[in-house]
Protein backbone atom coordinates (compact mmCIF):
# COMPACT_ATOMS: atom_id res chain seq x y z
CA UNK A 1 0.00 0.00 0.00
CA UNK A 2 2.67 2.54 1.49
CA UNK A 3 4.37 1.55 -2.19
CA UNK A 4 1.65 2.10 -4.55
CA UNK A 5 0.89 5.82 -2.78
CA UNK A 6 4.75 6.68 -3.30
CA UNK A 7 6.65 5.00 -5.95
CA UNK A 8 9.26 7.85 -5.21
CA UNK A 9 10.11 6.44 -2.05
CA UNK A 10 12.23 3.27 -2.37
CA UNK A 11 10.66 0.33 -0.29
CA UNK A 12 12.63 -2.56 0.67
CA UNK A 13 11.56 -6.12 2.33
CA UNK A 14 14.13 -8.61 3.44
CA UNK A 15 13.23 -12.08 4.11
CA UNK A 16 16.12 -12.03 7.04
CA UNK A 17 15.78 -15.75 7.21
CA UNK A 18 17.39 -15.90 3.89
CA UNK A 19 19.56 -12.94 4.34
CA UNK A 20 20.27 -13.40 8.26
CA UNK A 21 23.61 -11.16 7.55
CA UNK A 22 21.68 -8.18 6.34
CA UNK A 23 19.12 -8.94 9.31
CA UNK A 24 22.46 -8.88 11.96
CA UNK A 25 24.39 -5.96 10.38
CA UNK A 26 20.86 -3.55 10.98
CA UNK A 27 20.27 -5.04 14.07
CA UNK A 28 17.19 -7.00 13.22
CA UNK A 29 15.82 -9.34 16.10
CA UNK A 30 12.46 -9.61 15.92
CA UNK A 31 10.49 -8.92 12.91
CA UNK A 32 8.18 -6.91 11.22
CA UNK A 33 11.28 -4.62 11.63
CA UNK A 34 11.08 -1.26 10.13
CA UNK A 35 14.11 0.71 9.51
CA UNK A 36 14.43 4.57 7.76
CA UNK A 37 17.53 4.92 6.05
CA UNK A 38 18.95 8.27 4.45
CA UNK A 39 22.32 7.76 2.70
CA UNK A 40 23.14 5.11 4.64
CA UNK A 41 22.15 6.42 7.89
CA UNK A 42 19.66 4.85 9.88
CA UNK A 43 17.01 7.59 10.69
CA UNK A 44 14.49 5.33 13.17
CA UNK A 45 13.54 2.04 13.26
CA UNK A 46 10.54 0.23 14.46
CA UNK A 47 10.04 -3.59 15.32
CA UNK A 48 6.55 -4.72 15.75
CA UNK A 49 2.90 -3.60 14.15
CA UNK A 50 3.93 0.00 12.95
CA UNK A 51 1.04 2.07 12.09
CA UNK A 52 0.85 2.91 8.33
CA UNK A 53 -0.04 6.70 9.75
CA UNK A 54 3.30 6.90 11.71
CA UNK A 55 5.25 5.93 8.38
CA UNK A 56 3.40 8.26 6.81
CA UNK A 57 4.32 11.12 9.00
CA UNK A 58 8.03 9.93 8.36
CA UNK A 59 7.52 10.24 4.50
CA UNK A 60 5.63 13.72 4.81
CA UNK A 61 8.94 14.52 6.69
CA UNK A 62 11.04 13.51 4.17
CA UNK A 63 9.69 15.27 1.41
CA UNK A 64 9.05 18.58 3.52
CA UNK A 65 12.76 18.55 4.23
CA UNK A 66 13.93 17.57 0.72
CA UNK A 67 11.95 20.35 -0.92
CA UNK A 68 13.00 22.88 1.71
CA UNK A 69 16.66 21.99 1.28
CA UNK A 70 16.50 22.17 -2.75
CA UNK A 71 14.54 25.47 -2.96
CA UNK A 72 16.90 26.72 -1.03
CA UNK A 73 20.14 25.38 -2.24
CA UNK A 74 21.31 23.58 1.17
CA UNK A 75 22.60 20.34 2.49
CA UNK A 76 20.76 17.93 4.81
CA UNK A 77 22.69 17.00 8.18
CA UNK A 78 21.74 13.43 9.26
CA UNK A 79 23.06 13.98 12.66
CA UNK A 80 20.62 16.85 12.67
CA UNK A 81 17.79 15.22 10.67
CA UNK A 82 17.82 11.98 13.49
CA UNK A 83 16.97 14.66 16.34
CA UNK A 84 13.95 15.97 14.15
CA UNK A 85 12.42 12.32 13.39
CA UNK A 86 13.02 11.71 17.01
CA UNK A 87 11.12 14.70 18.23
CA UNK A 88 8.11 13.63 15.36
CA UNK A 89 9.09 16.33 12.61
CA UNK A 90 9.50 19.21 14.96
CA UNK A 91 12.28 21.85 15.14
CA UNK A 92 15.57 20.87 17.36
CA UNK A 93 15.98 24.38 18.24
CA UNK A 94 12.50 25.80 18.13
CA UNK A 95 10.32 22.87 19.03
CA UNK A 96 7.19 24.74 18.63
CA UNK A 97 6.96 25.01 15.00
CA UNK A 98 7.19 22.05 12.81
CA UNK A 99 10.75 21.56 10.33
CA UNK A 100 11.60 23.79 8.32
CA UNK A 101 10.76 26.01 11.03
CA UNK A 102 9.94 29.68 9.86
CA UNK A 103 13.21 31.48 10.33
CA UNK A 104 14.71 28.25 8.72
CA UNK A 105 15.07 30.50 5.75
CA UNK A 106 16.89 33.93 6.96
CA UNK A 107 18.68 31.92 9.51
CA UNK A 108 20.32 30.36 5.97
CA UNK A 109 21.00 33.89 4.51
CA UNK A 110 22.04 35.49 7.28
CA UNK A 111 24.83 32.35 8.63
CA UNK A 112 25.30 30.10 6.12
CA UNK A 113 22.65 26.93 7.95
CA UNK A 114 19.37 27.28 10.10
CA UNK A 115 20.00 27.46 13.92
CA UNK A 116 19.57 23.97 14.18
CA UNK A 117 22.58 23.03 11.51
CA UNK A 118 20.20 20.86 9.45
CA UNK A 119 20.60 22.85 6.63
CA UNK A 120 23.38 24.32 5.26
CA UNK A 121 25.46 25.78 2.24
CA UNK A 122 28.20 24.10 0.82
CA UNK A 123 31.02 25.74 2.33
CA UNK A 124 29.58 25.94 5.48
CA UNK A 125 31.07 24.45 9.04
């Protein structure tokens, strides 16, 4: 289902009893496992029934986070990006909007990355 709504998002499934090194290198002990991964970089992971709503959420994340970095010419932090999935798509620094936060923008014009370091310029610390 999660497929078919968007075929822009690569979706994965491992039978980890015929691939039990993939299941041991991502930590897999129990299954259905879930795991997010960004370049590489785990982002979450859920083992158990996960909620097709809470996958969701992650997705809308994603592509909120994508678009803000390419309209505005930036680089995506994982480090950074972790601490926002964590906290359920809301702002490290300014928890009380949602990412990109509001000042996401100027903070980028003004220093070279938001407050938070998500985003950044190439060139930038």
């Amino acid at each position: 289902e999660l497929k078919r709504r968007h075929p822009d998002v690569p979706f994965e499934m491992v039978d980890v009893d015929r691939h039990p090194d993939l299941a041991a290198r991502h930590g897999v002990e129990s299954v259905p496992a879930v795991i997010v991964v960004r370049d590489g970089d785990v982002m979450q992971r859920f083992t158990g029934p996960v909620q097709r709503a809470r996958v969701e959420t992650l997705i809308d994340l994603g592509e909120r986070v994508e678009s803000f970095a390419r309209l505005t010419g930036t680089t995506i932090r994982n480090s950074v990006l972790r601490k926002v999935v964590g906290m359920r798509g809301r702002c490290p620094c300014r928890p009380i909007f949602h990412c990109p936060c509001p000042l996401a923008a100027k903070d980028i014009l003004r220093a070279g990355s938001c407050y938070c370091g998500l985003f950044k310029r190439a060139g930038h610390p």
